[in-house]
Protein backbone atom coordinates (compact mmCIF):
# COMPACT_ATOMS: atom_id res chain seq x y z
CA UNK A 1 -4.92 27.50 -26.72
CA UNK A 2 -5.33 24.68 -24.68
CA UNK A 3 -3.41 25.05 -20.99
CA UNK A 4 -1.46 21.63 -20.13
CA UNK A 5 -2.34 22.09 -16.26
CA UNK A 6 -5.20 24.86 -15.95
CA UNK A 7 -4.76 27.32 -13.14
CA UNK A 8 -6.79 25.64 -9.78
CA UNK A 9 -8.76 28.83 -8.57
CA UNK A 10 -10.75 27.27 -5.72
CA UNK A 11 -7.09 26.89 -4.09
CA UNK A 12 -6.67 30.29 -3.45
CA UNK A 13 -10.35 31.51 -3.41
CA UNK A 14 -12.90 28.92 -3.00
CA UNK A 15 -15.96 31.40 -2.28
CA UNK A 16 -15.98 32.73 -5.52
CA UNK A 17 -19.55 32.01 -7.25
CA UNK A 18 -19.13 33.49 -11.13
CA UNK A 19 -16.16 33.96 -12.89
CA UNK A 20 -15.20 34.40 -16.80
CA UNK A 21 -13.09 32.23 -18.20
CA UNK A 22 -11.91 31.27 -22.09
CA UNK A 23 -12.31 27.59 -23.64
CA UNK A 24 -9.72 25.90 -24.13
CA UNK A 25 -10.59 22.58 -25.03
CA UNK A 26 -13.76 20.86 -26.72
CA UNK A 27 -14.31 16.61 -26.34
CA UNK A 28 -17.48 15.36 -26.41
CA UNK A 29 -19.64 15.87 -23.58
CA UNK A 30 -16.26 17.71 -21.78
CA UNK A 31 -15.14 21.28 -21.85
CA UNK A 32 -11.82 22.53 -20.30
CA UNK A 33 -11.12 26.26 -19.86
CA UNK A 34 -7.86 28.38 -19.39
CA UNK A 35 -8.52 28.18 -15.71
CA UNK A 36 -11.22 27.37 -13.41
CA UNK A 37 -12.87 27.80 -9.89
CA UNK A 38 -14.87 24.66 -10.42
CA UNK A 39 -14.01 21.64 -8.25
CA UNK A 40 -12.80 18.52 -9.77
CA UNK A 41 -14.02 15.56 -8.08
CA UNK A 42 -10.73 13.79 -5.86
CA UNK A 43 -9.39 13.56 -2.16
CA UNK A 44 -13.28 12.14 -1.69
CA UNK A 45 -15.27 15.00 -1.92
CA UNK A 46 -17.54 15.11 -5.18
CA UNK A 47 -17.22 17.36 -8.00
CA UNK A 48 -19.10 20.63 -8.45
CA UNK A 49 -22.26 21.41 -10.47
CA UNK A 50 -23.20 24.86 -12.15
CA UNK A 51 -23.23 26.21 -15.67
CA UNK A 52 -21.02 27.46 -18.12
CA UNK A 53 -22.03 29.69 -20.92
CA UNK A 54 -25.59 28.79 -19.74
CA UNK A 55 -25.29 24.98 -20.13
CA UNK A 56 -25.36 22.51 -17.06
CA UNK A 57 -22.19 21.56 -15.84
CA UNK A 58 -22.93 18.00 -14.16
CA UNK A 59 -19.57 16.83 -12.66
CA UNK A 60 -15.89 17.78 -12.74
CA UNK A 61 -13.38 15.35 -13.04
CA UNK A 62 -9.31 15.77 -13.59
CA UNK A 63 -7.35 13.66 -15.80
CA UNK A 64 -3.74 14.43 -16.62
CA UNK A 65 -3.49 17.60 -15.13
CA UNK A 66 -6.50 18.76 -16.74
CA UNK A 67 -9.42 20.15 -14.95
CA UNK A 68 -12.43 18.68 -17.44
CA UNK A 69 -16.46 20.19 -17.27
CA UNK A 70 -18.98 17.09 -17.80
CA UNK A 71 -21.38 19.16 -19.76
CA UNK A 72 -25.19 18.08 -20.28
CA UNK A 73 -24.88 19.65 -23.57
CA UNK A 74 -21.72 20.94 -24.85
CA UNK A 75 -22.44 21.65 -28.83
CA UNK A 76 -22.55 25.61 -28.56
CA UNK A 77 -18.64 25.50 -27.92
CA UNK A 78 -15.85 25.95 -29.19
CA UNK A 79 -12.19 26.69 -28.36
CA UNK A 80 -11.75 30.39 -27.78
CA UNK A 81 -15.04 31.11 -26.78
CA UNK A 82 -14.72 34.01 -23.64
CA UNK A 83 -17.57 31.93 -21.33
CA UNK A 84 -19.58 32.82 -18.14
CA UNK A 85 -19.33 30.49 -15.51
CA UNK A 86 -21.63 29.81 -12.31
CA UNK A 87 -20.99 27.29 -9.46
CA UNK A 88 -23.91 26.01 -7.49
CA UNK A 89 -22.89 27.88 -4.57
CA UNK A 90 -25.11 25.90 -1.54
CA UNK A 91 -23.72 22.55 -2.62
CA UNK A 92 -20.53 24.09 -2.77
CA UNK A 93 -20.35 25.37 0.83
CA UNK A 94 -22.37 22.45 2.17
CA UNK A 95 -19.18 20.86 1.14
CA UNK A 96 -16.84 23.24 2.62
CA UNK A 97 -18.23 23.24 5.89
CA UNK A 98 -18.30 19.29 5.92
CA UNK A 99 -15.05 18.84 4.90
CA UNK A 100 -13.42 21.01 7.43
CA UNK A 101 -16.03 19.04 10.08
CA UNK A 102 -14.32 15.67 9.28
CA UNK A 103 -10.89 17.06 9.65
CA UNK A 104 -11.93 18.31 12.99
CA UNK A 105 -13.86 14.93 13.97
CA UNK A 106 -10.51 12.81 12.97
CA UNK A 107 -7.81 14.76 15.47
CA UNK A 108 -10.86 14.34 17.92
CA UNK A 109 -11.65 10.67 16.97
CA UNK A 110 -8.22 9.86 17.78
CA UNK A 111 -7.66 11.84 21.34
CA UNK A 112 -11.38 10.24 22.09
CA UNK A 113 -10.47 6.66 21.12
CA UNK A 114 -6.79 6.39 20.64
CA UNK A 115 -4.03 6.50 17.68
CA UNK A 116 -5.21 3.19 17.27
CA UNK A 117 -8.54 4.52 15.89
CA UNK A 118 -7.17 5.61 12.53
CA UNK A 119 -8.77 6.38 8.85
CA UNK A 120 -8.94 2.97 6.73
CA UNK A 121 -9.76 4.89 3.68
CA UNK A 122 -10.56 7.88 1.82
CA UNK A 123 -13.99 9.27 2.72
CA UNK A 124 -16.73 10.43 0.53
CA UNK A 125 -18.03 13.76 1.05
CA UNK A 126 -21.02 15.45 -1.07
CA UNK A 127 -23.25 18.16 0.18
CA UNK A 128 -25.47 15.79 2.48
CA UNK A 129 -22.61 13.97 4.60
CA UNK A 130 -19.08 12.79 4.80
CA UNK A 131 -18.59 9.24 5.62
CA UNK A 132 -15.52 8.23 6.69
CA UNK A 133 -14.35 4.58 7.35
CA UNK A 134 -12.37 4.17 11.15
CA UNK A 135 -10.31 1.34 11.97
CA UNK A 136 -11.45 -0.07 15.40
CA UNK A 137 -10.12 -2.75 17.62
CA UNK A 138 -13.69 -3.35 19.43
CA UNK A 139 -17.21 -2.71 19.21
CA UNK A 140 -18.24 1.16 18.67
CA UNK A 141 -18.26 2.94 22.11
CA UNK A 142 -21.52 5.02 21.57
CA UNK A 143 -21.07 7.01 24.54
CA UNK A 144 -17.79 8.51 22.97
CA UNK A 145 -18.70 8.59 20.06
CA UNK A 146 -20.83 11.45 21.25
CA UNK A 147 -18.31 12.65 23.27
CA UNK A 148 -16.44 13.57 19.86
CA UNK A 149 -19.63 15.08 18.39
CA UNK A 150 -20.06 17.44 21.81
CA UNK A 151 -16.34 18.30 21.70
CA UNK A 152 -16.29 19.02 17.84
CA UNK A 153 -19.18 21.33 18.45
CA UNK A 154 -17.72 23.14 21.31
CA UNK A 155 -14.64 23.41 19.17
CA UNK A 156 -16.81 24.92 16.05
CA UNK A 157 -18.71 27.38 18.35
CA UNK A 158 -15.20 29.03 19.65
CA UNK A 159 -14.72 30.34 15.65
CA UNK A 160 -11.39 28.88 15.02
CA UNK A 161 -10.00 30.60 12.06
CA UNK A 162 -9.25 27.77 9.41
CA UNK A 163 -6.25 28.04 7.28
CA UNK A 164 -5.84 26.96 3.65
CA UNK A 165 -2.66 27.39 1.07
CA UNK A 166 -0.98 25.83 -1.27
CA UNK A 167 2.61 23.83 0.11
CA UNK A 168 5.08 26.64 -0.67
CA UNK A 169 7.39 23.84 -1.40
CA UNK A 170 4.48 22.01 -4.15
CA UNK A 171 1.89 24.80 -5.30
CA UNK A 172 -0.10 21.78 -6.37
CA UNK A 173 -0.67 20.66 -2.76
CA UNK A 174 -3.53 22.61 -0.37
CA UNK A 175 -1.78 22.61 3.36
CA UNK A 176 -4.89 22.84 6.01
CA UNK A 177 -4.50 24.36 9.50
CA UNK A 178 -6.25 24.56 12.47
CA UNK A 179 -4.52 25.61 15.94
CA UNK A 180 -1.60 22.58 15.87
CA UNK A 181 -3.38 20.77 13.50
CA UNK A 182 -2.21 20.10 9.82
CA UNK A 183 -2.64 18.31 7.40
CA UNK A 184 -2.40 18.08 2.98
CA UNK A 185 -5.92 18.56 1.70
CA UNK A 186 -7.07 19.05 -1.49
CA UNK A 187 -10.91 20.45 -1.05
CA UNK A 188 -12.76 23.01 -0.32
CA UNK A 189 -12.70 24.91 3.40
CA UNK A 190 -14.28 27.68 5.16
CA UNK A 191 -12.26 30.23 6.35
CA UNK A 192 -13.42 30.25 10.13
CA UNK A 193 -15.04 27.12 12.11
CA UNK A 194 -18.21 28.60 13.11
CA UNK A 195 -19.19 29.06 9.15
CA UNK A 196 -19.41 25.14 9.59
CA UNK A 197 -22.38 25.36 12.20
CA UNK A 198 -23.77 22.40 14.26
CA UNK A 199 -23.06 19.20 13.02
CA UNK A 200 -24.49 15.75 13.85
CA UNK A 201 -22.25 12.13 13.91
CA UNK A 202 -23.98 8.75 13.18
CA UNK A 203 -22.78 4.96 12.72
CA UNK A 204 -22.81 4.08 9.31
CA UNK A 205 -23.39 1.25 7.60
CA UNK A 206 -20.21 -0.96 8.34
CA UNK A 207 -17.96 -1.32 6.34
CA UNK A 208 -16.31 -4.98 7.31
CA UNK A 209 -14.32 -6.16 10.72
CA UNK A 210 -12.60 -4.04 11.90
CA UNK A 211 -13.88 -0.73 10.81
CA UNK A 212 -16.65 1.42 11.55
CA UNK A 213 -18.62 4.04 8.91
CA UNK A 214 -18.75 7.35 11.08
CA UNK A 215 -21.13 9.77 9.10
CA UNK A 216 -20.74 13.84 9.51
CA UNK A 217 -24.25 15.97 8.69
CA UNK A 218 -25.08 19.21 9.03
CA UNK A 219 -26.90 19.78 12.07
């Protein structure tokens, strides 16, 4: 039986690596299943990879409330089917620790260069980088720009636990903490900073007047 809005795992644990699940819905190249630990692809951050039953999942995607598998071949299945499932766990914590590394860059972005410096849209985080798009009155100050990636790293080094839970108000929504800062988040996070490791922050390619592309890697 097909679930209207398939239970989210990765909200509550996101290290799990295999899981069992049932199918619940065939369509084409896309397989749903009664709940899930895979990552849809949203709030930037790209969907996961792994298998089910075997077969290659190749993206994630949600549509409708529904948490859908892009399957390289999905033929062998059919609704009921009790399936093993596998994510590919070191993009998956690549991930993780990035995303948690651009939350911490943006509260530190905007003590180093002001409220004025402010995200101008959602990012785009896979397992190599997150790039992020800054609104800037001036040229890119290079010198603090490093001062953020020193001050992030200090920060990281301390092990900071990281918090992650759904809004007790909306179950739907992931709340993320660190110390007094908060914000709604829908990814993937480690549960303590130093998991994230050294990281390294370059000018990206830029993005139009106004703005600058500040890229997050793993150091």
């Amino acid at each position: 039986m097909r679930l209207d809005v398939p239970k989210n795992l990765y909200f509550d644990d996101p290290y799990v690596k295999e899981f069992s699940s049932r199918v619940a819905a065939v369509d084409g190249n896309l397989v749903e299943l009664e709940d899930t630990y895979f990552f849809p692809q949203g709030g930037g951050q790209t969907g996961d990879t792994g298998t089910i039953g075997g077969e290659k999942v190749v993206n994630v995607v949600a549509k409708d409330g529904r948490i859908l598998h892009v399957m390289e071949n999905a033929t062998a299945f059919h609704v009921g089917d009790s399936v093993k499932c596998a994510i590919d766990w070191e993009k998956r914590y690549r991930k993780m620790r990035l995303h948690s590394a651009s939350h911490i860059v943006y509260y530190l972005m905007r003590e180093v260069f002001g409220e004025g410096c402010d995200i101008a849209s959602s990012g785009l985080l896979d397992e190599n980088k997150e790039r992020s798009d800054y609104l800037f009155n001036g040229p890119l100050d290079k010198a603090r720009l490093k001062e953020v990636e020193d001050r992030a790293n200090a920060l990281i080094a301390e092990g900071h636990d990281i918090k992650a839970y759904r809004d007790p108000a909306d179950p739907s929504v992931l709340n993320w903490e660190l110390g007094s800062w908060k914000m709604q988040c829908c990814g993937t996070h480690p549960k303590n900073t130093r998991e994230i490791g050294r990281i390294q922050l370059s000018r990206g390619k830029k993005p139009g007047k106004g703005r600058e592309r500040i890229e997050i890697s793993l150091a």
